[in-house]
C-alpha atoms as a PDB file:
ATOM      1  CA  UNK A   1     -13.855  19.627 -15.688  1.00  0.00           C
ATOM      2  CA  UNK A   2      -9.981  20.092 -16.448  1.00  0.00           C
ATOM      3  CA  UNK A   3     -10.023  23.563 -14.497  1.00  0.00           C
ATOM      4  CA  UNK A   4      -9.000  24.541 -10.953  1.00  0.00           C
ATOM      5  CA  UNK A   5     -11.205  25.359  -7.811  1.00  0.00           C
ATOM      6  CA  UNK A   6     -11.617  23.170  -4.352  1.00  0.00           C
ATOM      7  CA  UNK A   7     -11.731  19.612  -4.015  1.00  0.00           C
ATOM      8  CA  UNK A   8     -15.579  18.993  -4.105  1.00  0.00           C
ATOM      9  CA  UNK A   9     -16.149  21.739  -7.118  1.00  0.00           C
ATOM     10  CA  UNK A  10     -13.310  20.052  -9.177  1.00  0.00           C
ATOM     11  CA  UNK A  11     -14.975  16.967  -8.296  1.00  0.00           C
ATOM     12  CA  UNK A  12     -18.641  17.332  -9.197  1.00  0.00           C
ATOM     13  CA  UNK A  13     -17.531  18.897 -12.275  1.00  0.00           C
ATOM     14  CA  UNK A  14     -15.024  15.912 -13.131  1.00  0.00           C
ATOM     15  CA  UNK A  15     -17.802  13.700 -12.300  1.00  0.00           C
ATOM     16  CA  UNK A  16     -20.704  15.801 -14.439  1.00  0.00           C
ATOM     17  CA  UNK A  17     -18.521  15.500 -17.242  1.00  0.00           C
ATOM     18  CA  UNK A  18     -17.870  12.092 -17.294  1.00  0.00           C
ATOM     19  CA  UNK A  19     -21.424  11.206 -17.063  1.00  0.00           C
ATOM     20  CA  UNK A  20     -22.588  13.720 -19.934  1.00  0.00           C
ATOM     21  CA  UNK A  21     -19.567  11.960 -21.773  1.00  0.00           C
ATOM     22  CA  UNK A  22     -20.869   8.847 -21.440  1.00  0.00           C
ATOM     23  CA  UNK A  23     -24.238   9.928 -22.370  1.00  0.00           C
ATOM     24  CA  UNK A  24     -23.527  10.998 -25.176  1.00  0.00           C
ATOM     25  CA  UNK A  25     -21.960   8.220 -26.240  1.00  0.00           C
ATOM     26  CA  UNK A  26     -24.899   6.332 -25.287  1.00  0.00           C
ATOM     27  CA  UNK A  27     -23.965   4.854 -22.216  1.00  0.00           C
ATOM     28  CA  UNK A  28     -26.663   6.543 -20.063  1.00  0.00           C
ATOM     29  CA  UNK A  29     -27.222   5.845 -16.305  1.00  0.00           C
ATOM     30  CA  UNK A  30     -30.705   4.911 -16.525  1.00  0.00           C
ATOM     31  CA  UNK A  31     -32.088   2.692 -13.156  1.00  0.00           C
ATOM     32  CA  UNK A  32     -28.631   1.981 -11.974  1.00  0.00           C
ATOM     33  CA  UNK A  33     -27.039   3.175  -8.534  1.00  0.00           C
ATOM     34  CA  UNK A  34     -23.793   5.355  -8.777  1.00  0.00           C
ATOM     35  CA  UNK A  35     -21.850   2.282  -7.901  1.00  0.00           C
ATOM     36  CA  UNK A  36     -23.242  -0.241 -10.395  1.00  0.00           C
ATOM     37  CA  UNK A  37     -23.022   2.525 -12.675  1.00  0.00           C
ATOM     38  CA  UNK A  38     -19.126   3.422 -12.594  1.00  0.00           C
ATOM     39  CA  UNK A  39     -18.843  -0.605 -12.188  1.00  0.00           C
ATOM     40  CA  UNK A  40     -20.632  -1.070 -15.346  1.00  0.00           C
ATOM     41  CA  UNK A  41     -18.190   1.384 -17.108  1.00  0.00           C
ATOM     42  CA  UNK A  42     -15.131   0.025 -15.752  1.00  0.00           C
ATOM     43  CA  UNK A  43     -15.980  -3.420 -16.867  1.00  0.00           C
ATOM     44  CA  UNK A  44     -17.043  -1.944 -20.470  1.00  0.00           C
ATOM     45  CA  UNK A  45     -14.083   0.683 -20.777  1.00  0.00           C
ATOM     46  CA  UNK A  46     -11.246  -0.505 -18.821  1.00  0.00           C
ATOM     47  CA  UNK A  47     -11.345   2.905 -16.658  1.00  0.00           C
ATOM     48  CA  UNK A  48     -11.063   3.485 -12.884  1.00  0.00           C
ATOM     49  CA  UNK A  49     -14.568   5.494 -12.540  1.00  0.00           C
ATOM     50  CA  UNK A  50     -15.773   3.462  -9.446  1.00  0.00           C
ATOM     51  CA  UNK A  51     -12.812   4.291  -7.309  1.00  0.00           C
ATOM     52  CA  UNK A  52     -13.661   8.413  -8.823  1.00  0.00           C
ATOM     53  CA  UNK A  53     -17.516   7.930  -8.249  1.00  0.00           C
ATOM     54  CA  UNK A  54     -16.412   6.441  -4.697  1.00  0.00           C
ATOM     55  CA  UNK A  55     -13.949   9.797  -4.359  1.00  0.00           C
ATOM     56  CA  UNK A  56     -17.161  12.063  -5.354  1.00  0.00           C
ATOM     57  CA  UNK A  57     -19.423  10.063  -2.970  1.00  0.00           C
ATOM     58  CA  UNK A  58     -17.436  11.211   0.108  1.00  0.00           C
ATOM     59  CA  UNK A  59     -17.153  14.132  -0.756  1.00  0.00           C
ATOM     60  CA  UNK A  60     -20.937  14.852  -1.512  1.00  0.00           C
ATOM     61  CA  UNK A  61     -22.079  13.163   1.524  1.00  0.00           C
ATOM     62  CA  UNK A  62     -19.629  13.081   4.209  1.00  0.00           C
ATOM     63  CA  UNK A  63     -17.484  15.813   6.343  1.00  0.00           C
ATOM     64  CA  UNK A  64     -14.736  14.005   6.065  1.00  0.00           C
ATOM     65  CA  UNK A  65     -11.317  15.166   4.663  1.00  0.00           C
ATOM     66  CA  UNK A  66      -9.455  13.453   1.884  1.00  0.00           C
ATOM     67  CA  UNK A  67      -6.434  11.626   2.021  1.00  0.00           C
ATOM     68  CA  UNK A  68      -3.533  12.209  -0.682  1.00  0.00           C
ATOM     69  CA  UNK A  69      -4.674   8.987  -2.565  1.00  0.00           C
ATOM     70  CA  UNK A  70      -7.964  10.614  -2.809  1.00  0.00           C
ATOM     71  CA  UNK A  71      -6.922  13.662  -3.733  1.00  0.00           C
ATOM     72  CA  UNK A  72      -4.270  12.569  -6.604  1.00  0.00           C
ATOM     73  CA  UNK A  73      -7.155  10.378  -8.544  1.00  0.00           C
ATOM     74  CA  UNK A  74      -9.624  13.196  -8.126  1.00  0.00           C
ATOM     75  CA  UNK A  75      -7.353  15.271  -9.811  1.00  0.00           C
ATOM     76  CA  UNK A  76      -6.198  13.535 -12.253  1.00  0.00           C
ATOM     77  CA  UNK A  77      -9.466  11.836 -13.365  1.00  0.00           C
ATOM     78  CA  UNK A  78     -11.150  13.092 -16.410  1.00  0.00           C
ATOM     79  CA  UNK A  79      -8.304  13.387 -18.866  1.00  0.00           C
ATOM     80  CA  UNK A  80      -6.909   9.562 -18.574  1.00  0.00           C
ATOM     81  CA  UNK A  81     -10.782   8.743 -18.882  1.00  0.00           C
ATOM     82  CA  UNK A  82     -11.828  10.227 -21.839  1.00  0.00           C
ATOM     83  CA  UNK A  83      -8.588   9.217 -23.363  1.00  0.00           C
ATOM     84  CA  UNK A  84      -9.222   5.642 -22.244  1.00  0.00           C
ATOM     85  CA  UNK A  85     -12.887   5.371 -23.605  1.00  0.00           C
ATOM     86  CA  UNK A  86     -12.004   7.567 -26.897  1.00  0.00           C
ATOM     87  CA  UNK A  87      -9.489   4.443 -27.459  1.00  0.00           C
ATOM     88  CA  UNK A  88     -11.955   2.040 -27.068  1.00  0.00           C
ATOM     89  CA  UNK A  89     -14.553   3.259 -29.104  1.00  0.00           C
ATOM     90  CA  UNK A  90     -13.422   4.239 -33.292  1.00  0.00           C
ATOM     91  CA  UNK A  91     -14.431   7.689 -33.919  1.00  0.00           C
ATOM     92  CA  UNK A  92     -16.821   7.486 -36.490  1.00  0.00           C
ATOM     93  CA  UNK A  93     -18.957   5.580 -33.337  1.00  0.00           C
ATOM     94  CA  UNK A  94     -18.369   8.495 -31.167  1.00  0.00           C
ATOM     95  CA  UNK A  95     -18.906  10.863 -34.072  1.00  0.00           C
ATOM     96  CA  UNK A  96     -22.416   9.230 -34.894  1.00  0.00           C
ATOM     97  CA  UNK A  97     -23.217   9.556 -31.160  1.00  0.00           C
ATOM     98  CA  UNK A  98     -22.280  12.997 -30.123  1.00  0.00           C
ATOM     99  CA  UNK A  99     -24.463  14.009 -33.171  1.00  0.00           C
ATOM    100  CA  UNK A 100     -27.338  12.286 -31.741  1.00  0.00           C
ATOM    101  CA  UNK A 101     -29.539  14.971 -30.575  1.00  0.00           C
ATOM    102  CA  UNK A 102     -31.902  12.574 -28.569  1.00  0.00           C
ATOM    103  CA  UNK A 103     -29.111  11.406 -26.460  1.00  0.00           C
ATOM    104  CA  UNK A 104     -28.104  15.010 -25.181  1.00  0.00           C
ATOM    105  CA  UNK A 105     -32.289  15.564 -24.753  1.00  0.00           C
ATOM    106  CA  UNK A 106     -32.172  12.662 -22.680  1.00  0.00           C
ATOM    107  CA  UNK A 107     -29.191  13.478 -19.972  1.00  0.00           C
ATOM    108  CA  UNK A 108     -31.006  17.088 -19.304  1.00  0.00           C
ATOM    109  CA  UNK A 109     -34.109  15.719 -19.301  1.00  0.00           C
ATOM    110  CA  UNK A 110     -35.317  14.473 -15.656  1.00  0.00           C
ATOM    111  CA  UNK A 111     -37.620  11.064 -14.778  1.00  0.00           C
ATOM    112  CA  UNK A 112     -40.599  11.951 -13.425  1.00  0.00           C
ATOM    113  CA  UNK A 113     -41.165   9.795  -9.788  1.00  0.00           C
ATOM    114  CA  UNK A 114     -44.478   8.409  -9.463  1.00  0.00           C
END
């Protein structure tokens, strides 16, 4: 997620990351939308992931260019996130959590539709 490459591959990778992160952590984004999701996170973490889930949105779905606001918190995203969640949560928490096999099972695995 910290490496180079164009705007949408730097990011869906920024964005892959910070969901596996918070996964792992056991935050998953089970039966929420992409917006209540990053909400959700920003109310629990104190980070600015709606306005970077917003960022990733247009660029997923629309044509449309964007603008140096845009493009300054899509780059500098995933580095002032982790940092910010890492300082909310001790480390023997996010120790505990990253060692949870189940929860990395769970992000890979996909819901089946009915």
């Amino acid at each position: 997620a910290k490496g180079g490459g164009n705007s949408y591959s730097k990011a869906f990778n920024g964005y892959r990351a910070a969901l596996f992160y918070l996964n792992q952590l056991g935050y998953p984004r089970t039966n929420l939308s992409p917006e209540q999701y990053a909400h959700y996170t920003d109310v629990q973490f104190g980070t600015d992931f709606k306005a970077f889930s917003r960022i990733y949105q247009k660029l997923k779905y629309s044509k449309l260019p964007l603008n140096e606001a845009e493009e300054k918190t899509m780059q500098s995203f995933i580095v002032p996130f982790v940092k910010q969640v890492k300082t909310t949560l001790p480390f023997k928490i996010r120790l505990s959590k990253f060692l949870n096999i189940y929860n990395t099972i769970q992000y890979f695995q996909q819901p089946k539709i009915s």
